[in-house]
Protein backbone atom coordinates (compact mmCIF):
# COMPACT_ATOMS: atom_id res chain seq x y z
CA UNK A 1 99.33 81.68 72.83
CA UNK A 2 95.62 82.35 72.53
CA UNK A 3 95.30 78.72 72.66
CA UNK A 4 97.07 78.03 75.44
CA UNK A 5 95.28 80.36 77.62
CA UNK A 6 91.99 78.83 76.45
CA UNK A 7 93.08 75.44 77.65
CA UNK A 8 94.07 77.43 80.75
CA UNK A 9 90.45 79.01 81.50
CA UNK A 10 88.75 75.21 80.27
CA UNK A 11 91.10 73.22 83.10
CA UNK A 12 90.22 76.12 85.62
CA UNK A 13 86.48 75.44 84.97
CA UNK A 14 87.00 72.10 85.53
CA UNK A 15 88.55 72.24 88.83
CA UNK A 16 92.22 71.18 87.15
CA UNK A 17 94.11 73.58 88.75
CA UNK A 18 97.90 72.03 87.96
CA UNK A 19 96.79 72.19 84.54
CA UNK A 20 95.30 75.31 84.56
CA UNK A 21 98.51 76.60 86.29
CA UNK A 22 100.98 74.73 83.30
CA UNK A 23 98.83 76.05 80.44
CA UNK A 24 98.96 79.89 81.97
CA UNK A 25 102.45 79.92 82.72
CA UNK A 26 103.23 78.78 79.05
CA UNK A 27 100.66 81.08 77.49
CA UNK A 28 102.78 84.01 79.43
CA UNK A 29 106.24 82.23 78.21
CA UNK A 30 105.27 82.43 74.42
CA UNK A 31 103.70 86.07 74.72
CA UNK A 32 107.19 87.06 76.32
CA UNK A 33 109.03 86.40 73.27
CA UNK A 34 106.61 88.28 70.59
CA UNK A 35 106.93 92.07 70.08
CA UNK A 36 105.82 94.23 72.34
CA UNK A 37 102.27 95.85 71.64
CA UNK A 38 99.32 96.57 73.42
CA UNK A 39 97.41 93.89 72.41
CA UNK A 40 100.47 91.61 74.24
CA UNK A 41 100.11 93.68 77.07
CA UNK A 42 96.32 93.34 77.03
CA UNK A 43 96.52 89.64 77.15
CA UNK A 44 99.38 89.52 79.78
CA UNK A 45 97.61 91.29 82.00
CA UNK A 46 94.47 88.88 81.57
CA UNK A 47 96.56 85.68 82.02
CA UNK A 48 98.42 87.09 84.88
CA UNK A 49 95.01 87.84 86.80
CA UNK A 50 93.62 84.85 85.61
CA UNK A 51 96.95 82.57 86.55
CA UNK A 52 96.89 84.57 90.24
CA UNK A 53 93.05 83.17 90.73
CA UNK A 54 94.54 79.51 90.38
CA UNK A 55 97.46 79.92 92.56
CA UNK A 56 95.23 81.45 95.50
CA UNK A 57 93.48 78.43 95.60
CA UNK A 58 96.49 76.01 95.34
CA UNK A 59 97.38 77.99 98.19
CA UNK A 60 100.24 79.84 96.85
CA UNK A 61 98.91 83.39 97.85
CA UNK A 62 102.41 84.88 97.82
CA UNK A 63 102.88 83.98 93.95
CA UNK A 64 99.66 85.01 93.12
CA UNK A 65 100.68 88.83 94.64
CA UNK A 66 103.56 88.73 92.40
CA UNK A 67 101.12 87.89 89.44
CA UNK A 68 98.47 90.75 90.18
CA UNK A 69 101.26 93.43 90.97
CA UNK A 70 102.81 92.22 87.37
CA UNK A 71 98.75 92.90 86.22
CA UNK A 72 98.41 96.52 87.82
CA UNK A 73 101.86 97.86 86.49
CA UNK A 74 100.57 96.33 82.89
CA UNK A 75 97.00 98.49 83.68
CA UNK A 76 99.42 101.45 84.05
CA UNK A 77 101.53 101.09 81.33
CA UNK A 78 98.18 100.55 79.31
CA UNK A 79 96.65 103.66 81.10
CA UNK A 80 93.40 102.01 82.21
CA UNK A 81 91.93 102.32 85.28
CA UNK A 82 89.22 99.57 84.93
CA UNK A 83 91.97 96.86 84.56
CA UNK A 84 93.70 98.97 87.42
CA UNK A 85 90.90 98.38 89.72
CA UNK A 86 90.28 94.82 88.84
CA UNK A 87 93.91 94.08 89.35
CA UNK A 88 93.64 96.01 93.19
CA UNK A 89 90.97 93.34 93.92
CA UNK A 90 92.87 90.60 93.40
CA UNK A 91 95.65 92.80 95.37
CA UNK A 92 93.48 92.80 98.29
CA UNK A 93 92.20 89.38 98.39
CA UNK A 94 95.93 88.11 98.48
CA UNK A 95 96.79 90.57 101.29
CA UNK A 96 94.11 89.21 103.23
CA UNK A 97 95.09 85.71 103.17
CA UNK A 98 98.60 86.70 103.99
CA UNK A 99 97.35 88.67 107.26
CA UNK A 100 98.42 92.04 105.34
CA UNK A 101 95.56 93.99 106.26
CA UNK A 102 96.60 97.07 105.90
CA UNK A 103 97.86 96.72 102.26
CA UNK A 104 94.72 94.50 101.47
CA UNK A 105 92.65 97.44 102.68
CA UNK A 106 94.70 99.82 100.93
CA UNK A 107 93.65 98.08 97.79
CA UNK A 108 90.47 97.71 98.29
CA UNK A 109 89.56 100.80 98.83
CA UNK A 110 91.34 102.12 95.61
CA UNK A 111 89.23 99.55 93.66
CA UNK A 112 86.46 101.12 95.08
CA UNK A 113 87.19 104.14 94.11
CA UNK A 114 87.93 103.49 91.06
CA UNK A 115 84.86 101.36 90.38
CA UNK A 116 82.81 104.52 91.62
CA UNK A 117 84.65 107.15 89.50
CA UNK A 118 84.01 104.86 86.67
CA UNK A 119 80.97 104.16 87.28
CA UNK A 120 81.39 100.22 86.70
CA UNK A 121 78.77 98.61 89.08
CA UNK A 122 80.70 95.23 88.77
CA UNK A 123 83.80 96.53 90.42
CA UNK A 124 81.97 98.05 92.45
CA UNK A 125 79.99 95.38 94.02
CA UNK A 126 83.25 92.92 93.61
CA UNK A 127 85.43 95.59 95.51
CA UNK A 128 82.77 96.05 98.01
CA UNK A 129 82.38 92.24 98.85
CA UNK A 130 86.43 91.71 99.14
CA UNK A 131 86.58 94.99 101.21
CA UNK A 132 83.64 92.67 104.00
CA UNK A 133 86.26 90.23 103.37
CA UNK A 134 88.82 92.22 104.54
CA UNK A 135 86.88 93.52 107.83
CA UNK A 136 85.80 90.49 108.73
CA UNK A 137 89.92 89.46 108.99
CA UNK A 138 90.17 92.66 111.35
CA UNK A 139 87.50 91.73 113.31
CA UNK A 140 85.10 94.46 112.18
CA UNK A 141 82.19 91.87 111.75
CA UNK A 142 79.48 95.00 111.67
CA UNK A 143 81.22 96.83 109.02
CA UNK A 144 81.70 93.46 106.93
CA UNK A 145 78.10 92.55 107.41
CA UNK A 146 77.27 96.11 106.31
CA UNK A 147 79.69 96.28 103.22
CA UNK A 148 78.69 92.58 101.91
CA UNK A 149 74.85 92.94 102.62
CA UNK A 150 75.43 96.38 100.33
CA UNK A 151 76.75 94.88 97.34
CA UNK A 152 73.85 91.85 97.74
CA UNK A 153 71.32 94.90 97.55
CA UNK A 154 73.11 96.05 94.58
CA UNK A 155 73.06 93.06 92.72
CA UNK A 156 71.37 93.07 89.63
CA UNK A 157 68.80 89.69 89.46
CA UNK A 158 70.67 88.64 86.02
CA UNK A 159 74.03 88.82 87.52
CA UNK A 160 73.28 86.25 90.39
CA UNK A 161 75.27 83.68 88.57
CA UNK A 162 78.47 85.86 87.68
CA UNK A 163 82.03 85.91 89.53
CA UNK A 164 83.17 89.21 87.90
CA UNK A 165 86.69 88.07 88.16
CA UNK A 166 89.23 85.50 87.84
CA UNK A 167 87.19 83.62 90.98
CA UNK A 168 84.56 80.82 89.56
CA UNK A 169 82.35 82.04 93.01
CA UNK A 170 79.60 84.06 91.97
CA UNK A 171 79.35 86.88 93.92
CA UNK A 172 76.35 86.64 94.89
CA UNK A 173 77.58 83.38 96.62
CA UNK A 174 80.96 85.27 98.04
CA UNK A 175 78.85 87.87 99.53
CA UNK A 176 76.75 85.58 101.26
CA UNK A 177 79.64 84.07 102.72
CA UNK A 178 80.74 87.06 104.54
CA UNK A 179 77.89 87.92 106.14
CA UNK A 180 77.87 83.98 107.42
CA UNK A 181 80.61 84.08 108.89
CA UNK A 182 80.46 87.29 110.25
CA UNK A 183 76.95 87.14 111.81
CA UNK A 184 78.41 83.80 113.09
CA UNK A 185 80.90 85.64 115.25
CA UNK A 186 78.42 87.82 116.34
CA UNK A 187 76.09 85.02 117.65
CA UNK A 188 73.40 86.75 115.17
CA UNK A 189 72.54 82.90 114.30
CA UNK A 190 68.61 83.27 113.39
CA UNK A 191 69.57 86.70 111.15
CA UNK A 192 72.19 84.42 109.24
CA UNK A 193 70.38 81.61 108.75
CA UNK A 194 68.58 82.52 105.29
CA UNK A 195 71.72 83.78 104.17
CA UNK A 196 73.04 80.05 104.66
CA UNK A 197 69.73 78.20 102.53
CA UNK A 198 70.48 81.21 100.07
CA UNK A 199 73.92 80.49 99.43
CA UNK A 200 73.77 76.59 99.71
CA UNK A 201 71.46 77.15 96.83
CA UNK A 202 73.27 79.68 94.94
CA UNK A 203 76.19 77.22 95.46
CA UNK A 204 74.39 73.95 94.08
CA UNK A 205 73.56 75.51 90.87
CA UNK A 206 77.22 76.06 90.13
CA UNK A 207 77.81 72.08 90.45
CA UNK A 208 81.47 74.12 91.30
CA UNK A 209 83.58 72.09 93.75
CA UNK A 210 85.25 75.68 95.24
CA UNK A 211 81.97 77.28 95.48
CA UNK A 212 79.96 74.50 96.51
CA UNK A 213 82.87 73.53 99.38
CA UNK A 214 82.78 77.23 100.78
CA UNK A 215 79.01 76.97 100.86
CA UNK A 216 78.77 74.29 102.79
CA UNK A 217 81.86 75.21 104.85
CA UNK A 218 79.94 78.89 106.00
CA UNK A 219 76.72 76.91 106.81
CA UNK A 220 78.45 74.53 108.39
CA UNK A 221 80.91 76.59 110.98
CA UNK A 222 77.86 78.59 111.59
CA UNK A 223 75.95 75.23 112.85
CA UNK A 224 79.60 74.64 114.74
CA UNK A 225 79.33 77.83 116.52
CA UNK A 226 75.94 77.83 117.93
CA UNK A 227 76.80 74.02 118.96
CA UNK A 228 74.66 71.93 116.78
CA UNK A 229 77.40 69.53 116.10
CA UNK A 230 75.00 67.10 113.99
CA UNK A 231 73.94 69.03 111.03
CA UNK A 232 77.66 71.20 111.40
CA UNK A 233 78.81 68.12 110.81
CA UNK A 234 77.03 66.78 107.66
CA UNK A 235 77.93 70.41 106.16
CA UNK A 236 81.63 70.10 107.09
CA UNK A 237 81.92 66.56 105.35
CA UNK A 238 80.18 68.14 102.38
CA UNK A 239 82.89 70.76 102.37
CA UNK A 240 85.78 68.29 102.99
CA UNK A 241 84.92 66.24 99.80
CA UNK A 242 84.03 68.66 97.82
CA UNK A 243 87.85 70.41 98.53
CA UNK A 244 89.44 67.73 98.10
CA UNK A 245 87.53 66.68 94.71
CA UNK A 246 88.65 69.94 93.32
CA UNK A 247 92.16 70.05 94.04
CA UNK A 248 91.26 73.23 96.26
CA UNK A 249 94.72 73.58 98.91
CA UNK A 250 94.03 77.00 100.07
CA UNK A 251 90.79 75.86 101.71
CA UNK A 252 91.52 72.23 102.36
CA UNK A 253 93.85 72.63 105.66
CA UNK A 254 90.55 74.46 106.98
CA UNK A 255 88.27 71.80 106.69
CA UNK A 256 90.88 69.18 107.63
CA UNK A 257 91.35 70.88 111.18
CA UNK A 258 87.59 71.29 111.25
CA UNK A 259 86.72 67.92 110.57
CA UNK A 260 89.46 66.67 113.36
CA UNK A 261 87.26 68.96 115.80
CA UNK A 262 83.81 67.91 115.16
CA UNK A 263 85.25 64.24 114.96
CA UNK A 264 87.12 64.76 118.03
CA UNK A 265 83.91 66.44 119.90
CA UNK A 266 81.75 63.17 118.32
CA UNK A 267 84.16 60.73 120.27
CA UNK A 268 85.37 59.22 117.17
CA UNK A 269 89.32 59.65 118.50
CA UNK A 270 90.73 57.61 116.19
CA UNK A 271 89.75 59.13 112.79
CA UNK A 272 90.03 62.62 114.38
CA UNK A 273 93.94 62.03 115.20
CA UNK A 274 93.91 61.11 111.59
CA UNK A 275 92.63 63.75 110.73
CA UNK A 276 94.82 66.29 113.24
CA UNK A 277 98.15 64.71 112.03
CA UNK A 278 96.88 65.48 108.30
CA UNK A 279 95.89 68.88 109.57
CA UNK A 280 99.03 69.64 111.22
CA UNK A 281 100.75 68.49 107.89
CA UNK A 282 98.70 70.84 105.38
CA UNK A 283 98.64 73.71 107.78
CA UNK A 284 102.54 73.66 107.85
CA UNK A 285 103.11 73.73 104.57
CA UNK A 286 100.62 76.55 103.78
CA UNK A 287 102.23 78.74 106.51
CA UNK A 288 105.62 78.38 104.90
CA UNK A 289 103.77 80.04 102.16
CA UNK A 290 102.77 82.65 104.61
CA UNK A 291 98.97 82.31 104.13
CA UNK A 292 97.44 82.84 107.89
CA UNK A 293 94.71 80.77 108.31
CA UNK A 294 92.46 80.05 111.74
CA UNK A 295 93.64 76.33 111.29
CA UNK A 296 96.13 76.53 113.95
CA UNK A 297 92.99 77.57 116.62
CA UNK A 298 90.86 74.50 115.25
CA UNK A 299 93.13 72.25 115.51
CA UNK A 300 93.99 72.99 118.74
CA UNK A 301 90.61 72.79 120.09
CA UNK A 302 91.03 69.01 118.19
CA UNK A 303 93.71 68.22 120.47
CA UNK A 304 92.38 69.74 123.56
CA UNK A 305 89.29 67.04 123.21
CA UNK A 306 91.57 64.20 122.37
CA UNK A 307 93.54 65.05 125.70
CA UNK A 308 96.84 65.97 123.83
CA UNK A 309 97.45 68.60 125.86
CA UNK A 310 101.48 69.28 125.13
CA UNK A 311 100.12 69.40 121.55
CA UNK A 312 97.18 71.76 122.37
CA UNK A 313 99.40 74.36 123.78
CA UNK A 314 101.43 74.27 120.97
CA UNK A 315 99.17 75.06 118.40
CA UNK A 316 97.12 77.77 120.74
CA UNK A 317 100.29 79.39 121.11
CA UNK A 318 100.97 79.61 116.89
CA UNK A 319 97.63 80.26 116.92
CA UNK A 320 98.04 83.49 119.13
CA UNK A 321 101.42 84.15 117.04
CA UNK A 322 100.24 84.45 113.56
CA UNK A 323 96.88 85.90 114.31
CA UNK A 324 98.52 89.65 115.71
CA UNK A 325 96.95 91.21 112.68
CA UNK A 326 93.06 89.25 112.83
CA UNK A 327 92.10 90.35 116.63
CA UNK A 328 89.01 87.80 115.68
CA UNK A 329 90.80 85.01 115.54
CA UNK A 330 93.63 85.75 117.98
CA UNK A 331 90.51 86.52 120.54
CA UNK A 332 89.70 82.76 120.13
CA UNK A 333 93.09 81.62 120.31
CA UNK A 334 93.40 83.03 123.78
CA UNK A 335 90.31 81.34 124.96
CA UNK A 336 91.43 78.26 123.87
CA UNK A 337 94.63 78.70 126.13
CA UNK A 338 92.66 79.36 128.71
CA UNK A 339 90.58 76.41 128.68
CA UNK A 340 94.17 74.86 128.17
CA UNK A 341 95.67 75.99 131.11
CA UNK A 342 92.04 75.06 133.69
CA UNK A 343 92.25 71.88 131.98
CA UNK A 344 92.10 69.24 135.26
CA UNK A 345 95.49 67.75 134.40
CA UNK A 346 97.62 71.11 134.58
CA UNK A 347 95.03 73.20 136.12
CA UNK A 348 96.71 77.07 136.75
CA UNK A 349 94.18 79.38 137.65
CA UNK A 350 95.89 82.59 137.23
CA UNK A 351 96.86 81.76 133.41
CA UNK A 352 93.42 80.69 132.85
CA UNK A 353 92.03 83.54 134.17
CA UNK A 354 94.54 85.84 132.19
CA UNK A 355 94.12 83.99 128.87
CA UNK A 356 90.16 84.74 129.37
CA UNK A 357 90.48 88.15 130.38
CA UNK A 358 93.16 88.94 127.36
CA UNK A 359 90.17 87.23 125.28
CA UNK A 360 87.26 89.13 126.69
CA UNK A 361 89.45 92.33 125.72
CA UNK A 362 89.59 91.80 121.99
CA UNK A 363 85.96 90.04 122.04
CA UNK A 364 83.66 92.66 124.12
CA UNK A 365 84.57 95.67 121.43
CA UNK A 366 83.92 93.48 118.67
CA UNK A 367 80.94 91.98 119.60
CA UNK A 368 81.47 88.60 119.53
CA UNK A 369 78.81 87.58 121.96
CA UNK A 370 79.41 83.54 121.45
CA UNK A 371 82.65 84.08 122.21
CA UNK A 372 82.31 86.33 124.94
CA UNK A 373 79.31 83.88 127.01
CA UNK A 374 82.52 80.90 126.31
CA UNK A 375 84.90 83.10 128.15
CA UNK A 376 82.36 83.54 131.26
CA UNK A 377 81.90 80.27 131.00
CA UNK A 378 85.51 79.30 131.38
CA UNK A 379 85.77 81.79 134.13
CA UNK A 380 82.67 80.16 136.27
CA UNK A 381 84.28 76.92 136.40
CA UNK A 382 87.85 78.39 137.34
CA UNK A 383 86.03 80.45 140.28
CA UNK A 384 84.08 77.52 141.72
CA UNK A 385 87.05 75.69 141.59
CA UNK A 386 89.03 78.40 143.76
CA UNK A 387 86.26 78.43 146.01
CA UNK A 388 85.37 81.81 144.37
CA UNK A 389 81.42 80.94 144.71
CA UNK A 390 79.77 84.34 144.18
CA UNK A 391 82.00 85.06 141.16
CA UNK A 392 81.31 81.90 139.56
CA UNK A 393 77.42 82.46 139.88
CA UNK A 394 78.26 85.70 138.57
CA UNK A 395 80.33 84.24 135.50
CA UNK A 396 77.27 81.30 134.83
CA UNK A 397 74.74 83.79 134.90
CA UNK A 398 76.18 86.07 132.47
CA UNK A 399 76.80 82.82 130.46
CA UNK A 400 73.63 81.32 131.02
CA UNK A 401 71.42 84.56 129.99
CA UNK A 402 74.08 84.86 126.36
CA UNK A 403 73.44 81.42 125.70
CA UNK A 404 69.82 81.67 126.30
CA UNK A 405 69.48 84.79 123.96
CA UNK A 406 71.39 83.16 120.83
CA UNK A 407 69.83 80.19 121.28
CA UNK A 408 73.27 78.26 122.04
CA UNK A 409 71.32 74.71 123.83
CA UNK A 410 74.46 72.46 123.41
CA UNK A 411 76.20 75.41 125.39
CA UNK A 412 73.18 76.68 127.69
CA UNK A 413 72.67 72.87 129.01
CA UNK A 414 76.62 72.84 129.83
CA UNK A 415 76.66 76.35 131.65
CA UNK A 416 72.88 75.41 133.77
CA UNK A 417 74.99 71.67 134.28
CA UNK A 418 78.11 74.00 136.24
CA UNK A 419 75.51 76.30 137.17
CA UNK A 420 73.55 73.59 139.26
CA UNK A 421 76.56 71.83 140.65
CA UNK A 422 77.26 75.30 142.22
CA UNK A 423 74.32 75.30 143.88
């Protein structure tokens, strides 16, 4: 048994995650039929955590749940709360993916507490950076930001390198991430930007394809959102081949759909309905898992630019659907209908205008200021088009001066473009 799981933690170094998954699931098969003890209970709750970590990132998030509840009733039965705590980690990152917010946060917060009561700085730090994981899912990007950038601050300089858990990603990587992406949504592009070299760097060490993918994929969306498609790009394709080097499903779909939109937005059509169909493909089959990803709203915005309109709708409206528990992403989802339905071949100016406002609702609390200067942007163009003049130099100004402030050029040079014709 012990050598099974050994051959299990050597393929899941190595990026062989069907491996790693055959040799766990034996290792937990032969320690089923020996005698009961608490060394067997020790080691079956080690394999289970361990086998969860591998099926998260073939993108089996539901099986993995199973595994880590399996792990916390064995930290029970054991009586030890520092198992307990690691296992409600692994509890909350598998809520998160499934949209179960309220269970991952549940969990998180227990870990937390436990990790604090304890006094064990690495669950404390690892609890803390899923728990920014968690907000940054419920559109709380200022608390994530705060909770991440905390355990960074904690960090001891010899533990830069270490994952503390059943994920290869050190956390001082994972942490990084967060505060990417979240200072992303934010339009907080200059304040993220070390974060980005920092983790890209972090990242390389680990020559590890899931860490080095994620990297690149943070550093590149955040180029994506401030509209330097160019570098964004170059990250993105880093991402993609890294993913699919290491076997890594859960993340995959995401950079499929993303590389279908920057493709899409270069003009190269045919590659990015390649890549849209594959998208499509991958992002079915991990939502029959029930993992809710923001796949659906990037493809979308794929389709939108390659004029499939039918097809646009389609995914904005899934998008809207399985997003009721991320207000983030279901904020961008809306504004994508809305550019959908003031698109010049079914222009309708009262959805368009409703799919903004519903957008501006869940954006304005939250802060995302990108987001928000898109939606103003969106509602310019509808109001010059209905002969609504003052409004729409209302709208482009608003647009204009958030652009200007973040630093958005691609977008400033489109919204001074509507702005002039206006005039």
């Amino acid at each position: 048994m012990s050598y099974l799981r050994q051959a299990g933690l050597k393929a899941t170094a190595r990026s062989a995650l069907l491996d790693a998954r055959t040799w766990f699931e034996q290792a937990l098969g032969v320690l089923a039929a020996l005698p009961e003890s608490p060394s067997t209970l020790e080691q079956g709750y080690e394999i289970r955590l361990e086998l969860a970590g591998v099926l998260v990132r073939l993108g089996e998030v539901r099986q993995a749940l199973e595994h880590a509840r399996e792990a916390e009733t064995l930290a029970a039965r054991l009586n030890d709360d520092r198992r307990r705590g690691r296992a409600c980690v692994t509890l909350n990152n598998a809520h998160s993916l499934l949209g179960e917010l309220n269970e991952a946060l549940v969990a998180g917060t227990r870990a937390l507490e436990i990790g604090a009561r304890l006094g064990d700085l690495r669950l404390r730090i690892r609890a803390t950076t899923y728990l920014a994981q968690t907000h940054y899912y419920r559109g709380d990007f200022e608390r994530a930001v705060e909770l991440a950038t905390d355990s960074l601050r904690a960090l001891p300089a010899d533990w830069v390198h270490e994952s503390f858990g059943s994920s290869p990603i050190p956390i001082s990587v994972y942490g990084r991430l967060w505060v990417i992406h979240c200072l992303g949504e934010l339009g907080r592009f200059a304040e993220a930007t070390p974060y980005a070299a920092e983790a890209l760097r972090l990242a390389g060490a680990t020559q590890h394809a899931f860490t080095v993918g994620e990297a690149h994929n943070a550093a590149g969306q955040l180029h994506l959102r401030k509209g330097d498609w160019v570098t964004g790009r170059s990250l993105i394709e880093r991402a993609f081949a890294a993913f699919r080097t290491g076997n890594i499903v859960v993340a995959f779909s995401g950079m499929v759909a993303t590389s279908s939109w920057v493709l899409a937005q270069a003009g190269e059509a045919s590659e990015a309905l390649t890549r849209l169909q594959e998208g499509e493909e991958l992002v079915e089959r991990q939502a029959a898992q029930g993992v809710v990803l923001l796949s659906y709203h990037t493809l979308g915005r794929a389709a939108l630019l390659l004029d499939r309109l039918d097809e646009a709708q389609s995914l904005g409206e899934r998008a809207v659907k399985s997003s009721s528990s991320r207000p983030g992403i279901a904020a961008q989802a809306l504004h994508l209908l809305g550019d959908i339905a003031t698109h010049p071949d079914r222009f309708d100016a009262e959805r368009g205008e409703a799919y903004y406002r519903q957008a501006l609702v869940l954006a304005e609390p939250r802060g995302m200021r990108p987001l928000i200067a898109h939606c103003h942007l969106g509602l310019g163009k509808l109001s010059r088009r209905t002969g609504q003049r003052e409004l729409a130099h209302e709208h482009f100004t608003i647009a204009t001066t958030m652009y200007r402030e973040m630093d958005m050029r691609f977008w400033l040079e489109q919204a001074e473009a509507e702005a002039r014709e206006l005039a």
